[in-house]
Protein backbone atom coordinates (compact mmCIF):
# COMPACT_ATOMS: atom_id res chain seq x y z
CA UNK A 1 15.24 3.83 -8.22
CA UNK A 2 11.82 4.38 -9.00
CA UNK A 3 9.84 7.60 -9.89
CA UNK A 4 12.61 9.14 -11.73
CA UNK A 5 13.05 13.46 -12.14
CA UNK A 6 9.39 14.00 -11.43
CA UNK A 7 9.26 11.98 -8.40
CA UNK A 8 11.06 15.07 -6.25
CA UNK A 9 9.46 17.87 -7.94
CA UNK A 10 6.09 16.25 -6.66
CA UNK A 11 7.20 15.84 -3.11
CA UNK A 12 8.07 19.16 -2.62
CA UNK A 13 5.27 20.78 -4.50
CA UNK A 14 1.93 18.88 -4.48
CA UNK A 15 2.30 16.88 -1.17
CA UNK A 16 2.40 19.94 0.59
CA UNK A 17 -0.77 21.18 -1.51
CA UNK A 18 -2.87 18.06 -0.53
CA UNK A 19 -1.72 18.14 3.31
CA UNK A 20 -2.80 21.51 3.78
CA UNK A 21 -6.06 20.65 1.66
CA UNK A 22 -6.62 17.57 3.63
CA UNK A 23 -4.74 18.42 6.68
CA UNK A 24 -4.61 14.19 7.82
CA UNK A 25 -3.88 13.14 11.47
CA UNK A 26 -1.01 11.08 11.45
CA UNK A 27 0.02 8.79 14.24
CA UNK A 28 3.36 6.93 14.17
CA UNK A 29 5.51 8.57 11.50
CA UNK A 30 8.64 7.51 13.59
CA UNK A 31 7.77 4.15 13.13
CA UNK A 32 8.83 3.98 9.64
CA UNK A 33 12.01 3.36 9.56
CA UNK A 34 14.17 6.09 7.16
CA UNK A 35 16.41 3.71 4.95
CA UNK A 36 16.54 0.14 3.87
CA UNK A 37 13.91 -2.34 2.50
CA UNK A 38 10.32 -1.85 4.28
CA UNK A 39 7.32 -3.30 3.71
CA UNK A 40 3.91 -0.73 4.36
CA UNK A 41 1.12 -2.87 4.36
CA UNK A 42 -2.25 -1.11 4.97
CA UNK A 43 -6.06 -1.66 5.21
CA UNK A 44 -7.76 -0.98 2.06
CA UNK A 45 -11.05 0.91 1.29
CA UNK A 46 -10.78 3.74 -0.70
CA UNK A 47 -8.90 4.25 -4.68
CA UNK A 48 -7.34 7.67 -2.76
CA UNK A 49 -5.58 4.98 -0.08
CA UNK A 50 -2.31 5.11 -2.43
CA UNK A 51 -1.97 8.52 -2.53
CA UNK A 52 -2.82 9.10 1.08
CA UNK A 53 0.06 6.88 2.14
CA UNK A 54 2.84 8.31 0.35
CA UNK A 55 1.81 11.98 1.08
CA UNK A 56 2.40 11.68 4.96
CA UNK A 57 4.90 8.91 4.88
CA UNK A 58 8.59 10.22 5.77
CA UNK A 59 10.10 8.66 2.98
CA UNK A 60 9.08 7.45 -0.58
CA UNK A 61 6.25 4.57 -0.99
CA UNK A 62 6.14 2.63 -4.15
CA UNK A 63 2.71 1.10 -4.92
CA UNK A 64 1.75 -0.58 -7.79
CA UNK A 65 -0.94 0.61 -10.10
CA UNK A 66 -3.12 -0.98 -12.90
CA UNK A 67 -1.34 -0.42 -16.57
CA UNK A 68 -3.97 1.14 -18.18
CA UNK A 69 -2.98 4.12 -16.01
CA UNK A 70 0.05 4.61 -17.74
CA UNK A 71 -1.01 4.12 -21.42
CA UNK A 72 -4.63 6.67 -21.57
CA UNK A 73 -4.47 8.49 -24.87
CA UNK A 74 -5.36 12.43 -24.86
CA UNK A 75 -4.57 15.06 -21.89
CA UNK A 76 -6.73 13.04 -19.71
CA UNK A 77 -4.25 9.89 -20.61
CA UNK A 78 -0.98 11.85 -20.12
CA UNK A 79 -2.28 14.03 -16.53
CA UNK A 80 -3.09 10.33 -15.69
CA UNK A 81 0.12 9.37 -16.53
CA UNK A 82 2.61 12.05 -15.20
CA UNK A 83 0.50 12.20 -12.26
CA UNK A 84 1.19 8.02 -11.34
CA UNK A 85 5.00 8.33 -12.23
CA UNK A 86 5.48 11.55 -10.73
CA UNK A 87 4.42 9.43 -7.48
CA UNK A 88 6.86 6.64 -8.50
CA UNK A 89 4.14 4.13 -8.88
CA UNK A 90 4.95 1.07 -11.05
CA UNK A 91 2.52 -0.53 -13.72
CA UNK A 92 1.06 -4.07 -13.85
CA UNK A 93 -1.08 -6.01 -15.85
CA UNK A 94 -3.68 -6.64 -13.40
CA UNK A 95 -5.74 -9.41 -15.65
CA UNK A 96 -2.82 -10.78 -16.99
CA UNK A 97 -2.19 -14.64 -16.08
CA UNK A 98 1.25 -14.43 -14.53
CA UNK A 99 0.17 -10.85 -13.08
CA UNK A 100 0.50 -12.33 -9.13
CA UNK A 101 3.68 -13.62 -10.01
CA UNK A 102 4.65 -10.54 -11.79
CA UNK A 103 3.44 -8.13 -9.14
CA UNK A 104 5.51 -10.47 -6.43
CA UNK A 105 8.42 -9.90 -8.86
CA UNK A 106 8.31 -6.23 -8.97
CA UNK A 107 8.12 -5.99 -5.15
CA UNK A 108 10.82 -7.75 -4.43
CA UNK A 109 13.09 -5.77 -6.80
CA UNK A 110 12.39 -2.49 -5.45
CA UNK A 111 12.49 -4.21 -1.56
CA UNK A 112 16.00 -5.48 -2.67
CA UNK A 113 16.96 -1.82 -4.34
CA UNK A 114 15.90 -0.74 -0.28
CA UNK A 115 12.86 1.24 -1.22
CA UNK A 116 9.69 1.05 0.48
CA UNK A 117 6.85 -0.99 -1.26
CA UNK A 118 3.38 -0.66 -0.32
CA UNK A 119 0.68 -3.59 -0.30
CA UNK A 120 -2.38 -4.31 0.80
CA UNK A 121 -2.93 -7.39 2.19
CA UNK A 122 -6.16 -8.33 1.89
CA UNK A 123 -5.91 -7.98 -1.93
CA UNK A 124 -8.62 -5.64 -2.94
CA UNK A 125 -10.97 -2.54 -1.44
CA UNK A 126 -13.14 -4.01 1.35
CA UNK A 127 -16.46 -2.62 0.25
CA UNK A 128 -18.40 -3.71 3.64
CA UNK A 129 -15.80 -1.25 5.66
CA UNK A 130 -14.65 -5.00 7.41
CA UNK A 131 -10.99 -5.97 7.16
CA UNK A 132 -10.64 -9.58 5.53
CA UNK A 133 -8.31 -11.94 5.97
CA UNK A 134 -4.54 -11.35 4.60
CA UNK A 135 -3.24 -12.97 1.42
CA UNK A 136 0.24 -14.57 2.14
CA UNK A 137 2.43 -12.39 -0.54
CA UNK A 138 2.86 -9.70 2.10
CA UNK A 139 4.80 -12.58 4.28
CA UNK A 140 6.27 -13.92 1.41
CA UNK A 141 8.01 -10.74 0.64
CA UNK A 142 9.14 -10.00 3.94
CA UNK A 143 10.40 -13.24 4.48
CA UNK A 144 12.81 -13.00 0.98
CA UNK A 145 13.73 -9.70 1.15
CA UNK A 146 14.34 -9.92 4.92
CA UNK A 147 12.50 -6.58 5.79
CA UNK A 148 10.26 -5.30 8.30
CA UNK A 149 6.26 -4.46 8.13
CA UNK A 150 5.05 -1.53 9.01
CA UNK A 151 1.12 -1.93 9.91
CA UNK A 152 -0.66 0.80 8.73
CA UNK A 153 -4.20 1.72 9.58
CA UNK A 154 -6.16 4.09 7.27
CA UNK A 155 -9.56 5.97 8.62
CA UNK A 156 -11.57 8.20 6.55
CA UNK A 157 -10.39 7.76 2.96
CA UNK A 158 -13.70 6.61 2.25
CA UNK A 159 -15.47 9.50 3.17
CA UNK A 160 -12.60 11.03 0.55
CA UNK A 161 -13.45 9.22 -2.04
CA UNK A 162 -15.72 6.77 -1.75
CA UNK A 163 -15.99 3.10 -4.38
CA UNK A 164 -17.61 4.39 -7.47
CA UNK A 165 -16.56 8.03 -7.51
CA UNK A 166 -14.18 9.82 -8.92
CA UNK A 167 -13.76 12.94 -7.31
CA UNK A 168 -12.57 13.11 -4.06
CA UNK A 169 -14.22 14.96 -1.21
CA UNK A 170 -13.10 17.20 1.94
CA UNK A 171 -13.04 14.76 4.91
CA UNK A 172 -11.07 13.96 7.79
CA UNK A 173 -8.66 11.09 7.28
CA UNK A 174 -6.12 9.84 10.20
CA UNK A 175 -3.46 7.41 9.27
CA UNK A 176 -1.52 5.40 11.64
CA UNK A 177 1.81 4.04 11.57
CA UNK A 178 2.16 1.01 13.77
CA UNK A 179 5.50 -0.69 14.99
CA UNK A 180 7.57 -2.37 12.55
CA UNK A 181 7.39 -5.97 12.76
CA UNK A 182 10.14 -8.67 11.91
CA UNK A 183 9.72 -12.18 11.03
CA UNK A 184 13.21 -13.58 12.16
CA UNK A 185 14.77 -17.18 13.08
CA UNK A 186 11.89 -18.74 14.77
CA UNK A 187 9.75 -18.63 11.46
CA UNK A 188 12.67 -19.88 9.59
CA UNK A 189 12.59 -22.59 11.90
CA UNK A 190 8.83 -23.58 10.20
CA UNK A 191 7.70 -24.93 7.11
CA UNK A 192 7.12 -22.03 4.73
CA UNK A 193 3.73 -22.43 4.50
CA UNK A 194 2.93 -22.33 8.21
CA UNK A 195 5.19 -19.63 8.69
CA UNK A 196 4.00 -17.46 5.84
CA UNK A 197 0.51 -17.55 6.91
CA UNK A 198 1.49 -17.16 10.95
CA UNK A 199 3.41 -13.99 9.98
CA UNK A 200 0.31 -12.86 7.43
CA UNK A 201 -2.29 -13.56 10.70
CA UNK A 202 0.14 -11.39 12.52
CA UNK A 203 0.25 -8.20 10.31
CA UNK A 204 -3.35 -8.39 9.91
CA UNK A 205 -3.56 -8.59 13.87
CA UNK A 206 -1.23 -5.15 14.21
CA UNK A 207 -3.62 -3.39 10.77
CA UNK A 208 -6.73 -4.46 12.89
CA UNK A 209 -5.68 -2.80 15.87
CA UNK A 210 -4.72 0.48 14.35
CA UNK A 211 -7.73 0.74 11.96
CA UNK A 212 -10.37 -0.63 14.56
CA UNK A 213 -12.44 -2.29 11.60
CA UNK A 214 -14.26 -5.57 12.50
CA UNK A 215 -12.70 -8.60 10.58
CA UNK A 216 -14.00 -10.65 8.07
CA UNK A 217 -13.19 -14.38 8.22
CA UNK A 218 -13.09 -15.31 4.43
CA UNK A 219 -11.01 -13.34 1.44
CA UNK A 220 -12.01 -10.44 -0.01
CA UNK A 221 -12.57 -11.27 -3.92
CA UNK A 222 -12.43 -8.95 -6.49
CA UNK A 223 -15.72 -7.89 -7.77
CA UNK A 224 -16.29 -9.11 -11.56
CA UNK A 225 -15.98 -6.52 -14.65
């Protein structure tokens, strides 16, 4: 299990801290289901995305989260760090060569242990506010783990904190949980490719209905540095 002692100290202490702070609308919270292997895969546009999440989910979310998080030096270095495993987030080597592989890896482990993983799809924060087209992994996962998705739509976290800061602001954020969806015999029944990107077009389909964004046709690339 991830998250270890700190994980339920956090849950019970500053969750409730940020929800009253925040207070966020949230739509859906049935929807997740309460045990077993889940996917939550989300629109992305704000850093404070992967804490919003797991604050008003029912249940734990793992996310992944950049190394250097885990390894600062100095108080700053170990708030940084306490804070990310405290929230049962797991580290990755984001530049590394084998880090999609890696990250793939991880997912499926704690999918498998019947945790809930979060991803985002599309890869990266959509800067433009539009919501680009899905990267296959999401599909991938579901597909080999054989667990749902749960679509997620995120609105306001980048009024919270928006690309380039680091503070986050008082805003209204509403999240919404959308029904679970399976990927079962007839995509079995397909060559993997054409099945993985059907059920990725899918997800994104359910995301885009619950976060209202306009859609991008291409990927969303990382920016450089």
């Amino acid at each position: 299990m991830t998250g270890g002692p700190l994980y339920p100290l956090s849950r019970m202490t500053v969750a409730p801290l940020l929800r009253a702070i925040w207070r966020p609308n949230v739509e859906g919270r049935d929807n997740v289901p309460r045990s077993g292997g889940v996917l939550i895969a989300s629109n992305h546009r704000s850093f404070v995305d992967s804490v919003v999440i797991p604050l008003v989910a029912p249940r734990k979310v793992v996310f992944l989260a950049k190394a250097e998080y885990f390894t600062g030096k100095g108080p700053k270095g170990i708030a940084s760090r306490t804070w990310f495993n405290a929230m049962g987030m797991i580290p990755v080597e984001r530049d590394d060569s084998r880090a999609a592989v890696n990250s793939l890896d991880q997912a499926l482990r704690v999918l498998r242990e019947g945790e809930a993983f979060g991803i985002y799809p599309e890869g990266t924060r959509s800067r433009d506010g539009r919501l680009y087209r899905g990267r296959v992994g999401v599909a991938h996962l579901a597909m080999q783990a054989g667990v749902p998705v749960v679509p997620v739509g995120l609105l306001g976290t980048p009024e919270v904190q928006p690309i380039g800061t680091n503070i986050p602001r008082l805003a209204k954020v509403t999240v919404k949980f959308g029904e679970p969806l399976t990927f079962g015999e007839a995509y079995r029944a397909m060559p993997a490719g054409k099945a993985r990107r059907r059920a990725t077009d899918e997800i994104m389909a359910a995301i885009a209905a619950l976060s209202g964004q306009e859609r991008a046709s291409s990927y969303n690339e990382r920016p450089p540095g």
